[in-house]
N, C-alpha and C. Protein backbone atom coordinates (compact mmCIF):
# COMPACT_ATOMS: atom_id res chain seq x y z
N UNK A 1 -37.30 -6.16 -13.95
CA UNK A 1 -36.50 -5.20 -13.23
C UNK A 1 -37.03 -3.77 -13.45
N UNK A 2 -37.30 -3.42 -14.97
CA UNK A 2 -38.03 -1.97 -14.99
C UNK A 2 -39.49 -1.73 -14.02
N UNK A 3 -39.77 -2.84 -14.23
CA UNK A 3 -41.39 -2.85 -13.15
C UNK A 3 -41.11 -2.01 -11.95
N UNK A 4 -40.34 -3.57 -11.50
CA UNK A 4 -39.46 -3.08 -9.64
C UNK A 4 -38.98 -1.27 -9.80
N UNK A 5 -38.51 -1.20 -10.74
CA UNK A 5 -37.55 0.32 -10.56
C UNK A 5 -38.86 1.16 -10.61
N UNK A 6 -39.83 1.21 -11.35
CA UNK A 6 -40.90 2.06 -11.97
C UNK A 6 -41.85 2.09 -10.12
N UNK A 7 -42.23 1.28 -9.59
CA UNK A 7 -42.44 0.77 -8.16
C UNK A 7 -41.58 1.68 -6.87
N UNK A 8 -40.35 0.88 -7.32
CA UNK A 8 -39.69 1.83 -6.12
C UNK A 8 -39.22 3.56 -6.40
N UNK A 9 -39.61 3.96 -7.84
CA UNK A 9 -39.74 5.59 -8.18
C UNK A 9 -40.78 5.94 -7.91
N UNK A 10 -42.13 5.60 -7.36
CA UNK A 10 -43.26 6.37 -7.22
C UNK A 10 -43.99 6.41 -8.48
N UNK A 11 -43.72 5.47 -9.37
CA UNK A 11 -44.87 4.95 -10.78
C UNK A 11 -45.59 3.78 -10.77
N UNK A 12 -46.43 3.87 -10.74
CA UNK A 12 -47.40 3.49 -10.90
C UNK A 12 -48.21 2.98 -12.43
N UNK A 13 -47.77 1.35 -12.67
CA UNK A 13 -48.63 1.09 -14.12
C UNK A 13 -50.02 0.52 -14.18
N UNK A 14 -50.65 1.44 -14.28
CA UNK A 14 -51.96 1.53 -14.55
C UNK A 14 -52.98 0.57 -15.57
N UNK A 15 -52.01 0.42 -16.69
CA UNK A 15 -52.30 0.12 -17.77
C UNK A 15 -51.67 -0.54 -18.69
N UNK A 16 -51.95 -1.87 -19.45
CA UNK A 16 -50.89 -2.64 -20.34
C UNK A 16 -51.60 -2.91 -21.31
N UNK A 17 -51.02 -2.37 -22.66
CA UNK A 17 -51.62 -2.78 -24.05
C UNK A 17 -50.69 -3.53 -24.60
N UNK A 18 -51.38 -4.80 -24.92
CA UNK A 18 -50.19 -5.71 -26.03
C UNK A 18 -51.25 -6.20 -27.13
N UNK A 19 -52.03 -5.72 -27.26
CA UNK A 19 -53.11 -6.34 -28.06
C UNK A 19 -52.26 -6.51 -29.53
N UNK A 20 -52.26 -7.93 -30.45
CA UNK A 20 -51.74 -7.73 -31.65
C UNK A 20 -50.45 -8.19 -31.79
N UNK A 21 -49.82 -8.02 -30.62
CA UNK A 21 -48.52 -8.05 -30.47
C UNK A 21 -47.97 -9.61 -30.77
N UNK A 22 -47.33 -9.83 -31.39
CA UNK A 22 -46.44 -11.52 -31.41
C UNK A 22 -45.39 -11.28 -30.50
N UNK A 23 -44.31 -10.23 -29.68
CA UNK A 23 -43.54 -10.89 -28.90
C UNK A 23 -43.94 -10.05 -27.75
N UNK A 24 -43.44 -10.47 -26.69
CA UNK A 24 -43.67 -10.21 -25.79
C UNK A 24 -43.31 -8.96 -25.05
N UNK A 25 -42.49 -8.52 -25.47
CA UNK A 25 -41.81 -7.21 -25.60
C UNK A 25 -42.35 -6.18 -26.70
N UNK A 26 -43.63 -6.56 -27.31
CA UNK A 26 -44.18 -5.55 -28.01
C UNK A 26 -45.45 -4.76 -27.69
N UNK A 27 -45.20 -4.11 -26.74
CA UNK A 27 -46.64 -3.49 -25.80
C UNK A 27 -46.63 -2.01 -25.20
N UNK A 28 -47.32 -1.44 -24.05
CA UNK A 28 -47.44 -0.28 -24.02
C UNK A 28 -48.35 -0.25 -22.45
N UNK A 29 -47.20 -0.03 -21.71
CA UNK A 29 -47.98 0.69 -20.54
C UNK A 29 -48.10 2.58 -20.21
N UNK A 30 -49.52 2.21 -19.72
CA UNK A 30 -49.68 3.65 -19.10
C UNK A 30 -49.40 3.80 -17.59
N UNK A 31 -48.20 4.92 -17.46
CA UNK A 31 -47.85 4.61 -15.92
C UNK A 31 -47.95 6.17 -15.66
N UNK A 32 -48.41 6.41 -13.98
CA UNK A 32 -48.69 7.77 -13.50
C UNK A 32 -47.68 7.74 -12.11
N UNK A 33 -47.74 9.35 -11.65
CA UNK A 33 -46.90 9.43 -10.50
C UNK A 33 -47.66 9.05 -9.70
N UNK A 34 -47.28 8.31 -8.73
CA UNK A 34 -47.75 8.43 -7.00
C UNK A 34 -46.97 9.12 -5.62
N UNK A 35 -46.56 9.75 -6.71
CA UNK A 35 -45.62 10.80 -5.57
C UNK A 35 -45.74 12.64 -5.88
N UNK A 36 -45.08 13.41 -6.12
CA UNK A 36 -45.12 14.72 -6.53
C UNK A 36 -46.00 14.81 -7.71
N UNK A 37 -46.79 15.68 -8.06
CA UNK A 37 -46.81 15.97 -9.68
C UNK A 37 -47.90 15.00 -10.06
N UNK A 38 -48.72 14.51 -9.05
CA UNK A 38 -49.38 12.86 -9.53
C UNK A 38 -50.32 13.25 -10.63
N UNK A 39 -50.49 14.31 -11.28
CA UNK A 39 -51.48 14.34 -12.38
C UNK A 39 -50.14 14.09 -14.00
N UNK A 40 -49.03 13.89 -13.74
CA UNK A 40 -47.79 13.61 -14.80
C UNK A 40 -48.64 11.61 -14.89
N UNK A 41 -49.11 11.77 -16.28
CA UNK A 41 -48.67 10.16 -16.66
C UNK A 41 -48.40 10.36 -18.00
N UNK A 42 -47.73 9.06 -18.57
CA UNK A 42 -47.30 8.89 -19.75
C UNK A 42 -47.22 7.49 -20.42
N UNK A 43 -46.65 6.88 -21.69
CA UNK A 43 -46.91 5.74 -22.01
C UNK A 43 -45.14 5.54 -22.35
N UNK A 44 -45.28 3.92 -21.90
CA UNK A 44 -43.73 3.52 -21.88
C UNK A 44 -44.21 2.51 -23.15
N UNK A 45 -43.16 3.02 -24.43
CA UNK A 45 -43.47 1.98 -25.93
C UNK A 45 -42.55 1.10 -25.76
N UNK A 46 -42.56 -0.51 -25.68
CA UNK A 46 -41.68 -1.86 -25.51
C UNK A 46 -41.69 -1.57 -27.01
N UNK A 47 -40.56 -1.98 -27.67
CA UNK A 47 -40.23 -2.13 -29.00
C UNK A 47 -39.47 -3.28 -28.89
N UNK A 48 -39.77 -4.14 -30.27
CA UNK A 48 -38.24 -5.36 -30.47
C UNK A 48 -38.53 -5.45 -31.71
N UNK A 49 -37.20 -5.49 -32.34
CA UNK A 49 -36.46 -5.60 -33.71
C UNK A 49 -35.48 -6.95 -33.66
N UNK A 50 -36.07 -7.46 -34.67
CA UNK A 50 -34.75 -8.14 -35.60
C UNK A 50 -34.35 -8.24 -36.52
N UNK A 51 -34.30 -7.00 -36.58
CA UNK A 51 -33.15 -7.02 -38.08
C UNK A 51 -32.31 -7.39 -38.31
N UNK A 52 -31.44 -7.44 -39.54
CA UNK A 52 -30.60 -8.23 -39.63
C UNK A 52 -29.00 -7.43 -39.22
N UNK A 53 -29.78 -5.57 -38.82
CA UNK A 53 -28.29 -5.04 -38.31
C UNK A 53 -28.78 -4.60 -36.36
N UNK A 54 -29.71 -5.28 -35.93
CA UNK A 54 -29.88 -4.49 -34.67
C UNK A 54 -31.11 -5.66 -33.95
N UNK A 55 -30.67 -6.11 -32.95
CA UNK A 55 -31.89 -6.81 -32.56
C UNK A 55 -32.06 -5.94 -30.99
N UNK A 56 -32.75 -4.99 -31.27
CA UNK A 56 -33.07 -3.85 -30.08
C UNK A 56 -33.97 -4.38 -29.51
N UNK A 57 -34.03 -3.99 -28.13
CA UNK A 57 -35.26 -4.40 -27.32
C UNK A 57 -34.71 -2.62 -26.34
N UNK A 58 -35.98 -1.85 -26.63
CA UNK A 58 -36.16 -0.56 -26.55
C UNK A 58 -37.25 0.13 -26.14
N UNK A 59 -36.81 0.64 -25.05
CA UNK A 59 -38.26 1.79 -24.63
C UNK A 59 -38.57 2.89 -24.88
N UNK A 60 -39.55 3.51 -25.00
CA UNK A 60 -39.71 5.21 -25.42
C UNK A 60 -40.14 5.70 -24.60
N UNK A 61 -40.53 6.83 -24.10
CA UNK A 61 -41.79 7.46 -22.90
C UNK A 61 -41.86 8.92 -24.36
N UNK A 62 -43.11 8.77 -23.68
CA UNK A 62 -44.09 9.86 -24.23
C UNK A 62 -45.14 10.31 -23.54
N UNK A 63 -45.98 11.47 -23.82
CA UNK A 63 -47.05 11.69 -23.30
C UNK A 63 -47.81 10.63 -23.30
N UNK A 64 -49.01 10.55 -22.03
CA UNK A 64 -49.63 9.45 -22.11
C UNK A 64 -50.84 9.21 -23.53
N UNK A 65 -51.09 10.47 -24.43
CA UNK A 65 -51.92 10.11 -25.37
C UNK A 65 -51.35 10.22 -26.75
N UNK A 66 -49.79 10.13 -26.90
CA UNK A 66 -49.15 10.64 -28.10
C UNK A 66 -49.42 9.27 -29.02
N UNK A 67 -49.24 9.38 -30.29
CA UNK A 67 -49.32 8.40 -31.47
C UNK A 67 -47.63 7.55 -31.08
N UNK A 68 -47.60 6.47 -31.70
CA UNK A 68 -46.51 5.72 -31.46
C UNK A 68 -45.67 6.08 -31.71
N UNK A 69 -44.63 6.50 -31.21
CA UNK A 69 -43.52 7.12 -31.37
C UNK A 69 -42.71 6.44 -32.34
N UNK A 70 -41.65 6.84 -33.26
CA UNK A 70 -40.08 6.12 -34.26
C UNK A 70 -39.63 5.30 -33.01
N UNK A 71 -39.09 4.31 -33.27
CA UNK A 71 -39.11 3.38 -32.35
C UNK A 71 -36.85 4.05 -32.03
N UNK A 72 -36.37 4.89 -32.74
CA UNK A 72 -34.89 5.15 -33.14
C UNK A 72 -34.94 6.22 -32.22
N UNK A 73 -36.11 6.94 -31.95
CA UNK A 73 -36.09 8.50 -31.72
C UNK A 73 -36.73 8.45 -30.22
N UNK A 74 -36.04 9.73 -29.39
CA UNK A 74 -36.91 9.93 -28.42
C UNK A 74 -35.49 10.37 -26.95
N UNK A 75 -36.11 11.50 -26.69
CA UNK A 75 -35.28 11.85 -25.35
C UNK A 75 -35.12 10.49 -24.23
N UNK A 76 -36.41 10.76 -23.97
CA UNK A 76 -36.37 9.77 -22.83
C UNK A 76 -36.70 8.04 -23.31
N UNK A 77 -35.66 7.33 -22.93
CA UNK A 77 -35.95 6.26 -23.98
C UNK A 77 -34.18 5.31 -22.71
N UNK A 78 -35.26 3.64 -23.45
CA UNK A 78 -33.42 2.82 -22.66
C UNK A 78 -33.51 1.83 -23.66
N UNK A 79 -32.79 1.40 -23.64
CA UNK A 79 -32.13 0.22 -24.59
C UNK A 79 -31.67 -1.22 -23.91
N UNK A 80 -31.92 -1.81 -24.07
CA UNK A 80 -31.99 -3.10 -22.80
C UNK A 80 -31.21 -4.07 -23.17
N UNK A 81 -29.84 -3.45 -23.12
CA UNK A 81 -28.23 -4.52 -23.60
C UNK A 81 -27.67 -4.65 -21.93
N UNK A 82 -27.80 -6.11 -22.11
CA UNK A 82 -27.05 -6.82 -20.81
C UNK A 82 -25.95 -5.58 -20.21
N UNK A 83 -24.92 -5.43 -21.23
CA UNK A 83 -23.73 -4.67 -20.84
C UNK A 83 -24.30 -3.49 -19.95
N UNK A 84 -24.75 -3.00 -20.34
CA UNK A 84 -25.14 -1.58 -20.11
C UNK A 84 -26.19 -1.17 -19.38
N UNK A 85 -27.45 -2.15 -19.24
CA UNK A 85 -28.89 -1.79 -18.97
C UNK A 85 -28.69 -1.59 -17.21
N UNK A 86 -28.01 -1.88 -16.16
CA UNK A 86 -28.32 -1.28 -14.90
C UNK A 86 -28.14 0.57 -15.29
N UNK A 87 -26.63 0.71 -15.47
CA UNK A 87 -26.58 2.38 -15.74
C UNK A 87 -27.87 3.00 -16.87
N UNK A 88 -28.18 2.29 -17.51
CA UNK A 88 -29.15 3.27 -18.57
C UNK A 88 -30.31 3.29 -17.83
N UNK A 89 -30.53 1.86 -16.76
CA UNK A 89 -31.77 1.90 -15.57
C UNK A 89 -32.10 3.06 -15.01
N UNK A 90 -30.69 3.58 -14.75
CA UNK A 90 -30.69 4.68 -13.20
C UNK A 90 -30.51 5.74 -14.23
N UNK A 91 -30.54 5.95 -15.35
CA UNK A 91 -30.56 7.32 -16.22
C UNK A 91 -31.74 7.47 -16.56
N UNK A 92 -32.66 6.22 -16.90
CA UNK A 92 -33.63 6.49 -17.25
C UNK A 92 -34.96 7.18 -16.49
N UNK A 93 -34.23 6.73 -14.98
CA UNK A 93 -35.66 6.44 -13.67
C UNK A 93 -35.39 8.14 -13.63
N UNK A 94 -34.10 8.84 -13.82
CA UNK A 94 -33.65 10.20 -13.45
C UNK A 94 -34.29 11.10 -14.59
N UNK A 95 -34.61 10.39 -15.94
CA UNK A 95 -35.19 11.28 -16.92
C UNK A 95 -36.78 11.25 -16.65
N UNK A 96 -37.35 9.97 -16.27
CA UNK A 96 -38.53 10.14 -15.87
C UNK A 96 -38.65 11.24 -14.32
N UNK A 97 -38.12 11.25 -13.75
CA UNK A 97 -38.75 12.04 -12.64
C UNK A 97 -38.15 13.40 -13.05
N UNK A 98 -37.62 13.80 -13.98
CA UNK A 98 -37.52 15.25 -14.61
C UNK A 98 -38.48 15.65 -14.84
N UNK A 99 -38.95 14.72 -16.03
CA UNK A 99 -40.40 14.69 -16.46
C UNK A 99 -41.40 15.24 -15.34
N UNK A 100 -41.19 14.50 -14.56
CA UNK A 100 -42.42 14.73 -13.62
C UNK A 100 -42.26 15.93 -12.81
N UNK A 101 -40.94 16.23 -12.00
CA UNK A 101 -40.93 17.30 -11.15
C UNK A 101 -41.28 18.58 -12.18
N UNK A 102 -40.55 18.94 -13.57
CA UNK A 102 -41.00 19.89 -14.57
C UNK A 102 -42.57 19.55 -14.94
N UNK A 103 -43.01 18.52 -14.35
CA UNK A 103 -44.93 18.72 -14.87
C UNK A 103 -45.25 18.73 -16.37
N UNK A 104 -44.27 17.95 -17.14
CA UNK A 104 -44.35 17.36 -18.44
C UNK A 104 -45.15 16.33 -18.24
N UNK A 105 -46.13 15.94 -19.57
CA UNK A 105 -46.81 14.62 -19.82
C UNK A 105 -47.78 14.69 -18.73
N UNK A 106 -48.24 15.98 -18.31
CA UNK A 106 -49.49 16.08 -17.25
C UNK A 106 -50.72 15.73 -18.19
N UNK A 107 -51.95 15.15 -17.73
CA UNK A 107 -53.08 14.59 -18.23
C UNK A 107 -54.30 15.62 -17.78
C-alpha cells in the first residue's frame, strides 16, 4: 500500500537496499520526486522490532545520504498498526510533499 501511495504522490523508488537483512521489513529505499522539486530525494528506513515491549514495524525518511537514523526518532516517520495506518498513510504522504515543495532532502 505505501508503494501504491508513494506512486500515486509523484515518488518515485529508485532504489532498494535489504542487503543483510533477516526480515523483510528490514531495508531502505531511495525514492525521488517526479513531480515539483524533482531534484528532492530521500531514503525511507523499514525498521522491525520485537521486543518484548513493542513489536514496531516503522518508517523514517531522511535525507537521501544520511547515516541510519534511531529507529524511535524522526519528524517524518509512520508506524504501521492495522488500527491506525490508513490516517498515518495520508499524514505521512502530506509530510513528504512538505518536504519536497520546501526543497528539503534536495541531492
Amino acid at each position: 500500500m505505501l508503494l501504491y501511495c508513494l506512486r500515486e504522490n509523484y515518488w518515485d523508488v529508485v532504489e532498494i537496499h535489504d542487503e543483510g537483512s533477516s526480515w523483510a521489513f528490514e531495508e531502505k529505499w531511495l525514492v525521488k520526486s517526479t513531480r515539483e522539486n524533482r531534484r528532492v530525494s530521500l531514503t525511507l528506513w523499514f525498521f522491525k522490532h520485537d521486543g518484548a515491549d513493542d513489536g514496531m514495524n516503522r518508517v523514517v525518511a531522511t535525507p537521501a545520504n544520511s547515516p541510519e537514523p534511531n529507529c524511535y526518532r524522526g519528524d517524518v516517520a509512520i508506524e504501521f498498526d492495522g488500527r491506525k495506518f490508513e490516517n498515518q498513510l495520508e499524514i505521512f504522504m502530506s509530510d513528504l510533499h512538505q518536504l519536497r515543495i520546501n526543497g528539503e532532502f534536495e541531492n
